[in-house]
C-alpha atoms as a PDB file:
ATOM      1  CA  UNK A   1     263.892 134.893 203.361  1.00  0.00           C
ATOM      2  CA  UNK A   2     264.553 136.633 199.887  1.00  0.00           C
ATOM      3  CA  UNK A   3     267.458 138.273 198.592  1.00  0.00           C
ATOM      4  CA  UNK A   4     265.335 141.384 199.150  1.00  0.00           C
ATOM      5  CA  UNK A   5     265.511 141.009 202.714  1.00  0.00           C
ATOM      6  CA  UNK A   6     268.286 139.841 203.677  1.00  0.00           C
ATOM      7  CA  UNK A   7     269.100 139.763 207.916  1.00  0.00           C
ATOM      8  CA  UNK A   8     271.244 142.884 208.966  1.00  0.00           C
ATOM      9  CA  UNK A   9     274.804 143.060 208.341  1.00  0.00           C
ATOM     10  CA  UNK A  10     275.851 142.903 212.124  1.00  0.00           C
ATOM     11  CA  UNK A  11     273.847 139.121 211.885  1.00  0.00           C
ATOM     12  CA  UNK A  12     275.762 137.925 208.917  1.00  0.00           C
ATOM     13  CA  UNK A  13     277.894 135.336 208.780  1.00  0.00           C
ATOM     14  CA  UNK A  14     277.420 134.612 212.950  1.00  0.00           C
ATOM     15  CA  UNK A  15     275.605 132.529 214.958  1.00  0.00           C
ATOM     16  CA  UNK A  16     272.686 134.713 216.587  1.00  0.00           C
ATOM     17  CA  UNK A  17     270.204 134.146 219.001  1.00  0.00           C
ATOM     18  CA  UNK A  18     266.470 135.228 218.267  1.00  0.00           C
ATOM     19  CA  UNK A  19     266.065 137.563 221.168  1.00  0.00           C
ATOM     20  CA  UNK A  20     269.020 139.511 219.295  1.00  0.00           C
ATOM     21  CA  UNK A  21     266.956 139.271 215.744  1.00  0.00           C
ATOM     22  CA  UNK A  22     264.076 140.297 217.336  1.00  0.00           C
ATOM     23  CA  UNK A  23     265.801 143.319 218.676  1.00  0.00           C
ATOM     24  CA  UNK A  24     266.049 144.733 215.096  1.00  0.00           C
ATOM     25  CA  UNK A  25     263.417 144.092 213.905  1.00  0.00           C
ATOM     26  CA  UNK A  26     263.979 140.391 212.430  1.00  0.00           C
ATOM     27  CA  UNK A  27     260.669 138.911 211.391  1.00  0.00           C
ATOM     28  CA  UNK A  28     260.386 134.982 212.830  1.00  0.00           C
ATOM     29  CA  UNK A  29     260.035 134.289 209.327  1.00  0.00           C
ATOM     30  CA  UNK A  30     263.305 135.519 207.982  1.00  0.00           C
ATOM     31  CA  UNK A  31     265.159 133.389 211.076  1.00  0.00           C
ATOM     32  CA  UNK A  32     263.589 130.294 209.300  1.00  0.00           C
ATOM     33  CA  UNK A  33     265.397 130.695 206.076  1.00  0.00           C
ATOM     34  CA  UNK A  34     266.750 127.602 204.291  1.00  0.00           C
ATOM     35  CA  UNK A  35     269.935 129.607 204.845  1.00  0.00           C
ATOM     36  CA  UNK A  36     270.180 129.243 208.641  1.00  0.00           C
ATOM     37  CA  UNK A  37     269.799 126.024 211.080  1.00  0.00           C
ATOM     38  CA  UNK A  38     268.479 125.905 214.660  1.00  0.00           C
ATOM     39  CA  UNK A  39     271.680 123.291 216.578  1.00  0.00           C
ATOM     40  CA  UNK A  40     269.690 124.284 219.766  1.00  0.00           C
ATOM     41  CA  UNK A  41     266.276 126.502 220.841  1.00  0.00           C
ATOM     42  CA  UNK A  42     266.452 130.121 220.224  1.00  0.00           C
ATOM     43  CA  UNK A  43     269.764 129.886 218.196  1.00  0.00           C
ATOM     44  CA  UNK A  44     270.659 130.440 214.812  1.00  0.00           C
ATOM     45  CA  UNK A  45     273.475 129.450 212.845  1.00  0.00           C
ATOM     46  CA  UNK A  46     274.418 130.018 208.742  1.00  0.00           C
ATOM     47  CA  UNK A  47     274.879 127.095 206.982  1.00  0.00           C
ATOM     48  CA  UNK A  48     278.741 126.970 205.251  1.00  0.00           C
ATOM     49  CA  UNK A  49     280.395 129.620 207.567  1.00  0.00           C
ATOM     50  CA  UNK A  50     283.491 128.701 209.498  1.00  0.00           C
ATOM     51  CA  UNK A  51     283.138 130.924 212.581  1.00  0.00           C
ATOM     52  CA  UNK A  52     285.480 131.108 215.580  1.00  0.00           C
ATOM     53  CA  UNK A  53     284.556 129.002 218.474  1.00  0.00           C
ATOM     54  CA  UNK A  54     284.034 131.993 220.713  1.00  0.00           C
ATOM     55  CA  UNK A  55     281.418 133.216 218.361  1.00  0.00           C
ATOM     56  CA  UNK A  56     279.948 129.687 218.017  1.00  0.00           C
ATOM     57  CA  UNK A  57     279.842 129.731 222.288  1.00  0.00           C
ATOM     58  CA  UNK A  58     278.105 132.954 222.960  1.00  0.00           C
ATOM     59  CA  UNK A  59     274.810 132.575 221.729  1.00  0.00           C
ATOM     60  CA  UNK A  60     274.282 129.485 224.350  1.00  0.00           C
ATOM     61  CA  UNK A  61     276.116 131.337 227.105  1.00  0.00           C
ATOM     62  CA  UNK A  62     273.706 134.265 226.787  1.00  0.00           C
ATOM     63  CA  UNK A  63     270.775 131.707 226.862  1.00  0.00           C
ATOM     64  CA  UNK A  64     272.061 129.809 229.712  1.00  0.00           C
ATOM     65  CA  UNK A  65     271.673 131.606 232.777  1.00  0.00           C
ATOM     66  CA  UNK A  66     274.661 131.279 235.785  1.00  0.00           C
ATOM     67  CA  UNK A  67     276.409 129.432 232.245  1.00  0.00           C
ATOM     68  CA  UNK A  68     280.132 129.312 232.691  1.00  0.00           C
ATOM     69  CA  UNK A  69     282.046 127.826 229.542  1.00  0.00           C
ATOM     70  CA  UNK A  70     284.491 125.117 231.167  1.00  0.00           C
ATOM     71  CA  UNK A  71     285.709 121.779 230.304  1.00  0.00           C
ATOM     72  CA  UNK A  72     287.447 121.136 226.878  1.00  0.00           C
ATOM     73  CA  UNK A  73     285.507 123.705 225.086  1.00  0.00           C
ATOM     74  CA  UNK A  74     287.331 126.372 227.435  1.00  0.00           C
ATOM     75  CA  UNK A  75     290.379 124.734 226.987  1.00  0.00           C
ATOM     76  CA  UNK A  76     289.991 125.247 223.263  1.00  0.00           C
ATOM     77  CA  UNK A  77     289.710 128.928 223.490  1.00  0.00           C
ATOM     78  CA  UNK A  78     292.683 129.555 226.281  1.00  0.00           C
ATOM     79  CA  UNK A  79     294.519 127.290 223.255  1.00  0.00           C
ATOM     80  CA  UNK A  80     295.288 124.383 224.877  1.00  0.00           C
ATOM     81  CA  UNK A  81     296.222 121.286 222.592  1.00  0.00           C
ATOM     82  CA  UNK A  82     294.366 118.195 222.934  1.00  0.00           C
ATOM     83  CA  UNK A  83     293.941 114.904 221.313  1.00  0.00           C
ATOM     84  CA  UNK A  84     292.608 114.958 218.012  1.00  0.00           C
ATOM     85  CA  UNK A  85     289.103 112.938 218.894  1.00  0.00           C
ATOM     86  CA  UNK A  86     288.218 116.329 221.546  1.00  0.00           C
ATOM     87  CA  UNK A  87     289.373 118.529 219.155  1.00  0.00           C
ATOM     88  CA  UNK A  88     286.579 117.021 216.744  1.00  0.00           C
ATOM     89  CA  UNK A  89     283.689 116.871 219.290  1.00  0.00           C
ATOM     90  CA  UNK A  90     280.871 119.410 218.479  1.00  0.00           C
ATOM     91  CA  UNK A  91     279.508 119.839 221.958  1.00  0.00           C
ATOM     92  CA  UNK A  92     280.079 122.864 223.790  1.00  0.00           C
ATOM     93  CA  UNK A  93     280.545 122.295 227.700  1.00  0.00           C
ATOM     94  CA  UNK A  94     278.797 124.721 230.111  1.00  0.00           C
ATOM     95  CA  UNK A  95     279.285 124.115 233.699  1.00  0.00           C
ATOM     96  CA  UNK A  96     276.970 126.178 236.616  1.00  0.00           C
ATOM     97  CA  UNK A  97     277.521 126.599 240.343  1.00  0.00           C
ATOM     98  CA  UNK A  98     276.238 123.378 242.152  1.00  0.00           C
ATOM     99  CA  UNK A  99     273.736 125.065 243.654  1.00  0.00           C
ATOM    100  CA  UNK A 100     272.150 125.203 240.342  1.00  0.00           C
ATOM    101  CA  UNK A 101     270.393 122.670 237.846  1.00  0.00           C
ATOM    102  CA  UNK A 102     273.434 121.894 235.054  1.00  0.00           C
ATOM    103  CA  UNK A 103     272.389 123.403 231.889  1.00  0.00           C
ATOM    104  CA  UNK A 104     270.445 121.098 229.903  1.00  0.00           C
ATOM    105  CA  UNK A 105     269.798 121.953 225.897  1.00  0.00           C
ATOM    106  CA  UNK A 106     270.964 120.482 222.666  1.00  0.00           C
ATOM    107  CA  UNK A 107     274.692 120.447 221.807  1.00  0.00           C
ATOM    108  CA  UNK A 108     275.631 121.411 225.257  1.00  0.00           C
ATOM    109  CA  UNK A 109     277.273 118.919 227.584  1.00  0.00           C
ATOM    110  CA  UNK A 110     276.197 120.255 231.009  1.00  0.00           C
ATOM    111  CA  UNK A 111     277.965 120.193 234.320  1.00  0.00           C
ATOM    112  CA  UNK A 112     277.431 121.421 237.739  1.00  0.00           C
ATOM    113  CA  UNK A 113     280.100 121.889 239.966  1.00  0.00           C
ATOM    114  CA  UNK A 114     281.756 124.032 243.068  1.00  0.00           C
ATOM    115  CA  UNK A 115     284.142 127.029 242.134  1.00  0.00           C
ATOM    116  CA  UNK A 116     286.734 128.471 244.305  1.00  0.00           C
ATOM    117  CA  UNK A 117     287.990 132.083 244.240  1.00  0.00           C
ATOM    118  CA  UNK A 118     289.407 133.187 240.845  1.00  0.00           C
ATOM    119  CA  UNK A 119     288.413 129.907 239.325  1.00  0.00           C
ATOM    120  CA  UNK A 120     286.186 131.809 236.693  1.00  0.00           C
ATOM    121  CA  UNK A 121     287.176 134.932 234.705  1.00  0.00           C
ATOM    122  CA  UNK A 122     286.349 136.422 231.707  1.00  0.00           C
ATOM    123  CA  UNK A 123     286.915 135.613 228.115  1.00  0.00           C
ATOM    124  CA  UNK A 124     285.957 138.072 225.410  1.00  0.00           C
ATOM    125  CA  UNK A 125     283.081 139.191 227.737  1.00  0.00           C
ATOM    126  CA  UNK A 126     282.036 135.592 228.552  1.00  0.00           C
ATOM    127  CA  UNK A 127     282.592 133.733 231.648  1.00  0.00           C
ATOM    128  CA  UNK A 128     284.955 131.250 231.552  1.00  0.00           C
ATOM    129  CA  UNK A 129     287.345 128.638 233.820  1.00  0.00           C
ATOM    130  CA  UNK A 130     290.631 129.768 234.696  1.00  0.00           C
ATOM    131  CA  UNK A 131     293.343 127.657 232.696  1.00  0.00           C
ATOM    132  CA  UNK A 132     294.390 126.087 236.254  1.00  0.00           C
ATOM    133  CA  UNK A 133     290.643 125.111 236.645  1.00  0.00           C
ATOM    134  CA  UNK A 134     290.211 124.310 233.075  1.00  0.00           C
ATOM    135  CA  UNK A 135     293.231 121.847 233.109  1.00  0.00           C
ATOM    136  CA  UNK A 136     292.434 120.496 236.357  1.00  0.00           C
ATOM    137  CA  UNK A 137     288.522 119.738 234.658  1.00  0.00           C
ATOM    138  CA  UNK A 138     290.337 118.039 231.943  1.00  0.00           C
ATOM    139  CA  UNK A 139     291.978 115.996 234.034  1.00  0.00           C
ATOM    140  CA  UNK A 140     288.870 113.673 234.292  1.00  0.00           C
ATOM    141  CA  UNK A 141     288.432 113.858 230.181  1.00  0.00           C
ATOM    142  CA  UNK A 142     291.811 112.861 228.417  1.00  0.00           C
ATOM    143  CA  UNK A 143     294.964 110.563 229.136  1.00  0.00           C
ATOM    144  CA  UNK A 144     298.022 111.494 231.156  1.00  0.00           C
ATOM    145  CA  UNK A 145     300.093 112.353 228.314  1.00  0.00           C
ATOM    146  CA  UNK A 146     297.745 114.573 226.944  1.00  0.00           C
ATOM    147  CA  UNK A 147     297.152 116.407 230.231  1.00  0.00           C
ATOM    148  CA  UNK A 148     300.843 116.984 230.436  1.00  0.00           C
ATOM    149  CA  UNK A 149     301.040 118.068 226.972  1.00  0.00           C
ATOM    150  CA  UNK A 150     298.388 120.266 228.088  1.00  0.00           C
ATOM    151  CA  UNK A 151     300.336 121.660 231.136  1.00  0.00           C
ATOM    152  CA  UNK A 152     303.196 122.145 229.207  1.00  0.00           C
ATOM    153  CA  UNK A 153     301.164 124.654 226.826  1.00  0.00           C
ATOM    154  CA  UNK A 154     300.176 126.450 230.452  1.00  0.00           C
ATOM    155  CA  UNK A 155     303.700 127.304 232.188  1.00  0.00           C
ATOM    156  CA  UNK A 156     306.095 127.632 228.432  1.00  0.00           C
ATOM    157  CA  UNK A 157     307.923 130.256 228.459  1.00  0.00           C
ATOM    158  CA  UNK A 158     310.901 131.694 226.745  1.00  0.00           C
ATOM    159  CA  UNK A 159     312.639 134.705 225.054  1.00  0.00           C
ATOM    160  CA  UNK A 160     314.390 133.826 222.265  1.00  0.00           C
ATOM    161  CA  UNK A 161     316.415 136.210 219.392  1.00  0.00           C
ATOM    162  CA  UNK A 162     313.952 135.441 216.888  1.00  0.00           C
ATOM    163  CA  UNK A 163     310.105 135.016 217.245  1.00  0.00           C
ATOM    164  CA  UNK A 164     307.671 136.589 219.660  1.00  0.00           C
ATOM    165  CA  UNK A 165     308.577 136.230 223.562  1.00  0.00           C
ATOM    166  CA  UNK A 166     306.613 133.342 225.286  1.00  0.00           C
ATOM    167  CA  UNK A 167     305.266 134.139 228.488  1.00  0.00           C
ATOM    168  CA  UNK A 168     303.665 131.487 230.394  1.00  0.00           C
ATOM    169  CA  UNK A 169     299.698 131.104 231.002  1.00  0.00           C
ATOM    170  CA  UNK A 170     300.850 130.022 234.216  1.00  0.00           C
ATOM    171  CA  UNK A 171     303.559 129.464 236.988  1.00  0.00           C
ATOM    172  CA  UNK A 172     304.445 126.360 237.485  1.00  0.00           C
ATOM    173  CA  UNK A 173     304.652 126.559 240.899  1.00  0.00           C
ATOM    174  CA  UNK A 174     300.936 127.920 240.834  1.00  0.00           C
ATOM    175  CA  UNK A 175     299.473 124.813 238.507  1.00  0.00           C
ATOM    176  CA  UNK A 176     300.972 122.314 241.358  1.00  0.00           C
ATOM    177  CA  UNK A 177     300.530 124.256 244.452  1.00  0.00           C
ATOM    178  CA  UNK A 178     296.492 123.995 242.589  1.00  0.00           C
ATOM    179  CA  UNK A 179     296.767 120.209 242.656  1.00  0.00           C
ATOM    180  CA  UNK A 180     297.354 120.072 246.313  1.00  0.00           C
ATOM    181  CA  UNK A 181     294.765 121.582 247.312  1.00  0.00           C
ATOM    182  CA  UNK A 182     292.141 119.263 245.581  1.00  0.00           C
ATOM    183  CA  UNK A 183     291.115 115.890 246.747  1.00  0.00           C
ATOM    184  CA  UNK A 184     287.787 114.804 245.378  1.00  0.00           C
ATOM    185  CA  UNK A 185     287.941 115.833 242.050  1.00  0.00           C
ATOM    186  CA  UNK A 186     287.378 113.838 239.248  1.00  0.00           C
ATOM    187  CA  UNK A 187     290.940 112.523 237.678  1.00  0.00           C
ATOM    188  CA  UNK A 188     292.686 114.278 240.736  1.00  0.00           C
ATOM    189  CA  UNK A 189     295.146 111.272 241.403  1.00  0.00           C
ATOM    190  CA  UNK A 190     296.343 111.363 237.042  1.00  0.00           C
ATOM    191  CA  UNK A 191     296.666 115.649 237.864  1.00  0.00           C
ATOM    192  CA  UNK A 192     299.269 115.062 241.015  1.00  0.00           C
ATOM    193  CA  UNK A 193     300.723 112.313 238.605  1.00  0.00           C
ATOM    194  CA  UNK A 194     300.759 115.069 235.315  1.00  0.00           C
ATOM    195  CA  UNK A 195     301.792 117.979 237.254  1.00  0.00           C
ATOM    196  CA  UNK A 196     304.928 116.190 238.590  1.00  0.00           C
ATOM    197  CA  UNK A 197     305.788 115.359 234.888  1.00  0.00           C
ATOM    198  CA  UNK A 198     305.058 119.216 233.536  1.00  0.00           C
ATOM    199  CA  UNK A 199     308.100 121.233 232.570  1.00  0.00           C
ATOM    200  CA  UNK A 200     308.434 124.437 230.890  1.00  0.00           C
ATOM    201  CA  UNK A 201     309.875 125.324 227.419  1.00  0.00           C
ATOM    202  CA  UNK A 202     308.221 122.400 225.373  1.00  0.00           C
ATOM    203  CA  UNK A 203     306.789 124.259 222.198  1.00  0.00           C
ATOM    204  CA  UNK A 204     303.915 121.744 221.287  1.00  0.00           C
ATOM    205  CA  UNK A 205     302.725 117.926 222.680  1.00  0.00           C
ATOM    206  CA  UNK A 206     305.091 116.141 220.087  1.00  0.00           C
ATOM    207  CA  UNK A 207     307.964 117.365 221.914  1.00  0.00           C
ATOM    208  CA  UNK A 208     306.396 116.433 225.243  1.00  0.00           C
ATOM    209  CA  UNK A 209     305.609 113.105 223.960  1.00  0.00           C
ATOM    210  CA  UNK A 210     309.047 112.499 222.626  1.00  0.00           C
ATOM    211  CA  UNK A 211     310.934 114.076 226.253  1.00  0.00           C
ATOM    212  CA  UNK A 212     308.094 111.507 228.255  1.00  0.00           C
ATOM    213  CA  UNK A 213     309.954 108.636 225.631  1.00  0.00           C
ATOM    214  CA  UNK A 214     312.804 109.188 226.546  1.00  0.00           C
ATOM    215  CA  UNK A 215     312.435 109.675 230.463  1.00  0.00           C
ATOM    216  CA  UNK A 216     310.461 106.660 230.385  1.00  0.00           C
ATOM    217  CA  UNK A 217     313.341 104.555 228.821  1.00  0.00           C
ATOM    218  CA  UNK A 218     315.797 105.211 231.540  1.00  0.00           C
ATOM    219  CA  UNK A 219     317.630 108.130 229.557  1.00  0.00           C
ATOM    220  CA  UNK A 220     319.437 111.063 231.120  1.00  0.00           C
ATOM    221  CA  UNK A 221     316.780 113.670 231.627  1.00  0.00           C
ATOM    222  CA  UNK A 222     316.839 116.384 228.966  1.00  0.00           C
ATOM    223  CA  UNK A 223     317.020 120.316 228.999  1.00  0.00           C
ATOM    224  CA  UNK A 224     313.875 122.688 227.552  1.00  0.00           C
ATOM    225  CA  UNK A 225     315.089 125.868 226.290  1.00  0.00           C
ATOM    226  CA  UNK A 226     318.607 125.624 225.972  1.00  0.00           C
ATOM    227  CA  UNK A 227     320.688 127.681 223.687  1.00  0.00           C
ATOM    228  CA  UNK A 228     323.940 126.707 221.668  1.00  0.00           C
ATOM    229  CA  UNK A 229     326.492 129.476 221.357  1.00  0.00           C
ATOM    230  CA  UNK A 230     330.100 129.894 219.409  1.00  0.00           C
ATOM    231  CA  UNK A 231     333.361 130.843 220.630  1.00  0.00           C
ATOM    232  CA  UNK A 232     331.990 133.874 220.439  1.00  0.00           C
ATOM    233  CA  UNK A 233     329.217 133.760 222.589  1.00  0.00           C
ATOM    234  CA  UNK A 234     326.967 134.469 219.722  1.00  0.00           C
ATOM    235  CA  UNK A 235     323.366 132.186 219.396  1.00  0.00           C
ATOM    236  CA  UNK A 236     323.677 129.016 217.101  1.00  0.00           C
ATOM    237  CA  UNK A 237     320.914 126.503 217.969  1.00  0.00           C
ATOM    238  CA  UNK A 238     318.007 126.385 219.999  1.00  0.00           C
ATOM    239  CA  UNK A 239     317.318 122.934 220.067  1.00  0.00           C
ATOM    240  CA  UNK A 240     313.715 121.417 221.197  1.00  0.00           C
ATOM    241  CA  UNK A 241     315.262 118.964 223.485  1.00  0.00           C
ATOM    242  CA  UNK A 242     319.382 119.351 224.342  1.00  0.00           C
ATOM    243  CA  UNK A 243     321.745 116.952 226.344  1.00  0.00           C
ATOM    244  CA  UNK A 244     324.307 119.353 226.861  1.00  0.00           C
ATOM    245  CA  UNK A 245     326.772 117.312 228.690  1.00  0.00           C
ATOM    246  CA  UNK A 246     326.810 115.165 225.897  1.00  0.00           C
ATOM    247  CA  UNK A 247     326.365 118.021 223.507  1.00  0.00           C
ATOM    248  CA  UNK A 248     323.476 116.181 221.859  1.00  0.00           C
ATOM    249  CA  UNK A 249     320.628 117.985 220.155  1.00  0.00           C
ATOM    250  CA  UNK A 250     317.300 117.045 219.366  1.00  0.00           C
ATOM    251  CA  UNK A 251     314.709 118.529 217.477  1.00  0.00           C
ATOM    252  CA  UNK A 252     311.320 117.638 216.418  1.00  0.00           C
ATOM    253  CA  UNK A 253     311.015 117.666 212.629  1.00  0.00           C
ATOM    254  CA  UNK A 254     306.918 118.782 212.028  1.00  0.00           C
ATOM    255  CA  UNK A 255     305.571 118.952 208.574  1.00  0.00           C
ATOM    256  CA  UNK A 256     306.939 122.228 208.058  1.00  0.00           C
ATOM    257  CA  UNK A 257     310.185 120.862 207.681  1.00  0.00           C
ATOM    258  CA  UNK A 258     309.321 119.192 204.797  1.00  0.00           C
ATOM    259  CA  UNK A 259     309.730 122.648 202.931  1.00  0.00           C
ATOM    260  CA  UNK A 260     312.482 122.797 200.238  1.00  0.00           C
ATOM    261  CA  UNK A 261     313.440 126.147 202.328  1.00  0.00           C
ATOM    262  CA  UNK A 262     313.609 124.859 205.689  1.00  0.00           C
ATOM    263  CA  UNK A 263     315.576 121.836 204.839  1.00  0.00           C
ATOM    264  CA  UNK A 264     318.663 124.040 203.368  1.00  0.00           C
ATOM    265  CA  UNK A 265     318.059 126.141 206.667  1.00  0.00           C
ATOM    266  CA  UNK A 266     318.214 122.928 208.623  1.00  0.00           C
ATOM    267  CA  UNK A 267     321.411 121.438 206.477  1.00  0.00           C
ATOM    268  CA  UNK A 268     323.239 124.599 207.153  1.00  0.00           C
ATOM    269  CA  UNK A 269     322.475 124.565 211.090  1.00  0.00           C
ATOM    270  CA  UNK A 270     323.611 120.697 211.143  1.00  0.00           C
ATOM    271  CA  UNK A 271     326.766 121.658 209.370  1.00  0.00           C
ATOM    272  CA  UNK A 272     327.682 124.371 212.238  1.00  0.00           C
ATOM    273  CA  UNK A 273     326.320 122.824 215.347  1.00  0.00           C
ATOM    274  CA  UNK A 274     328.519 119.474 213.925  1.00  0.00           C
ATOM    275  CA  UNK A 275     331.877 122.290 213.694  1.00  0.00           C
ATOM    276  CA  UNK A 276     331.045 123.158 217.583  1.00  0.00           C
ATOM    277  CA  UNK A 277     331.026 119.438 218.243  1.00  0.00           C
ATOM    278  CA  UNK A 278     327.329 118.460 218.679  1.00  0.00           C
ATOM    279  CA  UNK A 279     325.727 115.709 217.895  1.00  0.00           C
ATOM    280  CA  UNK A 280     321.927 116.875 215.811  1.00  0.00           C
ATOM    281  CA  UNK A 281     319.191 114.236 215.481  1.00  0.00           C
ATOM    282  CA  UNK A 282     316.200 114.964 214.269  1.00  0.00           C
ATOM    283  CA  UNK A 283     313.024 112.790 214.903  1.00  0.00           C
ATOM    284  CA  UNK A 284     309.892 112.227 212.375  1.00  0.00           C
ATOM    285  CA  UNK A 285     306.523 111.840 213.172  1.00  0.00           C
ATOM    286  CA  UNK A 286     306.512 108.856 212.441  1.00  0.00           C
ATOM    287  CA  UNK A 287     309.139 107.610 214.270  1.00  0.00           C
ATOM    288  CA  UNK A 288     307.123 108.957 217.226  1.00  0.00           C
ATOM    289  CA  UNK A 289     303.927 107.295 216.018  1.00  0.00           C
ATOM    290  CA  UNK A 290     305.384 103.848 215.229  1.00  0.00           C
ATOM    291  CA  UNK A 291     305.935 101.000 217.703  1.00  0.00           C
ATOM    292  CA  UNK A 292     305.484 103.251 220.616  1.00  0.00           C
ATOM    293  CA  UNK A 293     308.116 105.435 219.843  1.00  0.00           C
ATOM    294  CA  UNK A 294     311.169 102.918 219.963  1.00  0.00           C
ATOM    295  CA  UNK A 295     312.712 103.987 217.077  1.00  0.00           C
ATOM    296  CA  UNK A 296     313.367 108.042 218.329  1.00  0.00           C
ATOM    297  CA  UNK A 297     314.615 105.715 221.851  1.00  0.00           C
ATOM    298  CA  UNK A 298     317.194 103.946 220.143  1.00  0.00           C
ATOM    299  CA  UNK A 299     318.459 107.014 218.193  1.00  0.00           C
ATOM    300  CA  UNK A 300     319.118 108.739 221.103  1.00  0.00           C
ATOM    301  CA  UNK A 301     320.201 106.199 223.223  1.00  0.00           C
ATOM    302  CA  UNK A 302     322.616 105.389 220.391  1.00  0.00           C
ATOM    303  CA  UNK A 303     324.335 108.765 220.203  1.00  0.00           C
ATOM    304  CA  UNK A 304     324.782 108.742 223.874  1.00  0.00           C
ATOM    305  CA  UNK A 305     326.321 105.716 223.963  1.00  0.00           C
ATOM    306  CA  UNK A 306     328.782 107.141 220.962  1.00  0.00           C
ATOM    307  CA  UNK A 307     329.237 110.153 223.620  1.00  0.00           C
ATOM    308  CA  UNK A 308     330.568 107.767 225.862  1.00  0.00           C
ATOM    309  CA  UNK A 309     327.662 107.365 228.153  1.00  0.00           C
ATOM    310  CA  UNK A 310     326.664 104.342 230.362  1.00  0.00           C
ATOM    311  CA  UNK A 311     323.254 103.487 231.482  1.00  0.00           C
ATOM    312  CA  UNK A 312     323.153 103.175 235.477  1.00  0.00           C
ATOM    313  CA  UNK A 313     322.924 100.035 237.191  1.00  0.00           C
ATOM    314  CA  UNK A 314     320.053  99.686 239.111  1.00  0.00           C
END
């Protein structure tokens, strides 16, 4: 391909299959260019574009007949966190109805599988898992943790003074009424085990990993969602994690608080939530990353002890 013929504008900068080249009049030749690679039969992709993932999908869904997009790659697009090493993966799962052959081309990871009512919908015009049977599917791919991370993206919800209203994916009630009613699925037993751990108001995995820490080591359980207020009834705080009959807060300090900005914002909410008596830690990443997390423990546990709490005797 030459500058003098370059492909039409609605193909630039996009994945495209060659049926849709063809269709306009796209000589073989120009879908051949040094300036476009072939990941799989029929598809075409510019080299040194970032495109969305949804754009990336729907040339192989519209060359896989009966193709559903499922598994991790469906999670990706409903926006589902998971671990960093899926996240990274460049194949694209396709699942079809068992009655069919799985798909089978380059880059695709195929699967064929039985779908319930509802259990496929549509995504931007493609078909797609439901996020209950998406997170069920992933259930069989990543560790417990991650699957309740996962889950806990699903049923958040919250409406909050500032920021955008969060309304949950899904109910709660819905995801685990969902696990009951499978039995021979892949990773069933860890989904039973994940959905009894779910809980909603956690506002990304970090926080579920740190409010699994502290469950884990015996601590009093923790409240999502809960907002500080003044005399005056007016909102202070609205802390990741909150012990409120210890009046102990705990937030989750990402790399954004690193900013010279949110630090004085932080140092001013510490000062007031410390006038109405509470008790703010704030835990690192790499507090949570190092030694399995017994550093954030022992904070915690320490300022509940200074709250006058004693661990139960079993």
């Amino acid at each position: 391909m030459t500058n003098s013929q370059p492909l039409p504008e609605w193909l630039r900068g996009r994945s495209f299959t060659v049926s849709e080249s063809d269709g306009c009049g796209v000589s073989r030749r120009q879908t051949e260019s040094r300036n476009l690679h072939t990941p799989s039969r029929g598809i075409r992709v510019p080299w040194g574009v970032q495109q969305p993932l949804a754009d990336q999908v729907r040339p192989l869904i519209e060359l896989t007949p009966g193709g559903i997009i499922s598994h991790s790659t469906a999670a990706l697009l409903w926006g589902m966190p998971l671990p960093p090493w899926l996240v990274g993966s460049f194949q694209i799962h396709i699942s079809r109805d068992a009655s069919n052959a799985p798909p089978w081309r380059a880059g695709v990871a195929g699967h064929h599988t039985r779908f319930r009512p509802g259990e496929v919908v549509q995504f931007q015009g493609m078909p797609i898992t439901s996020p209950i049977r998406t997170w069920l599917d992933l259930a069989g791919m990543i560790e417990l943790d991650d699957l309740v991370a996962a889950g806990d993206f699903l049923v958040c919800e919250h409406d909050r003074i500032f920021g955008p209203k969060r309304i949950a994916m899904v109910q709660l009630t819905a995801l685990r009424a969902a696990v009951k009613e499978e039995f021979r699925r892949r990773g069933i037993v860890k989904a039973r085990e994940a959905a009894d751990l779910i809980r909603s108001g956690a506002d990304s995995p970090p926080e579920t990993k740190l409010r699994l820490l502290l469950e884990r080591a015996g601590l009093p359980p923790v409240t999502l969602n809960h907002v500080v207020k003044d005399a005056l009834g007016n909102h202070v705080s609205w802390p990741d994690l909150a012990l409120p009959g210890w009046k102990i807060a705990i937030e989750y300090d990402g790399e954004h608080h690193l900013e010279e900005r949110q630090q004085a914002v932080d140092s001013s909410r510490n000062e007031l939530m410390a006038r109405l008596g509470w008790t703010q830690l704030r835990i690192t990443k790499e507090m949570l990353d190092d030694n399995e997390g017994k550093a954030a423990v022992a904070m915690v546990r320490k300022a509940l002890y200074a709250r006058g709490w004693t661990r139960p005797v079993r």
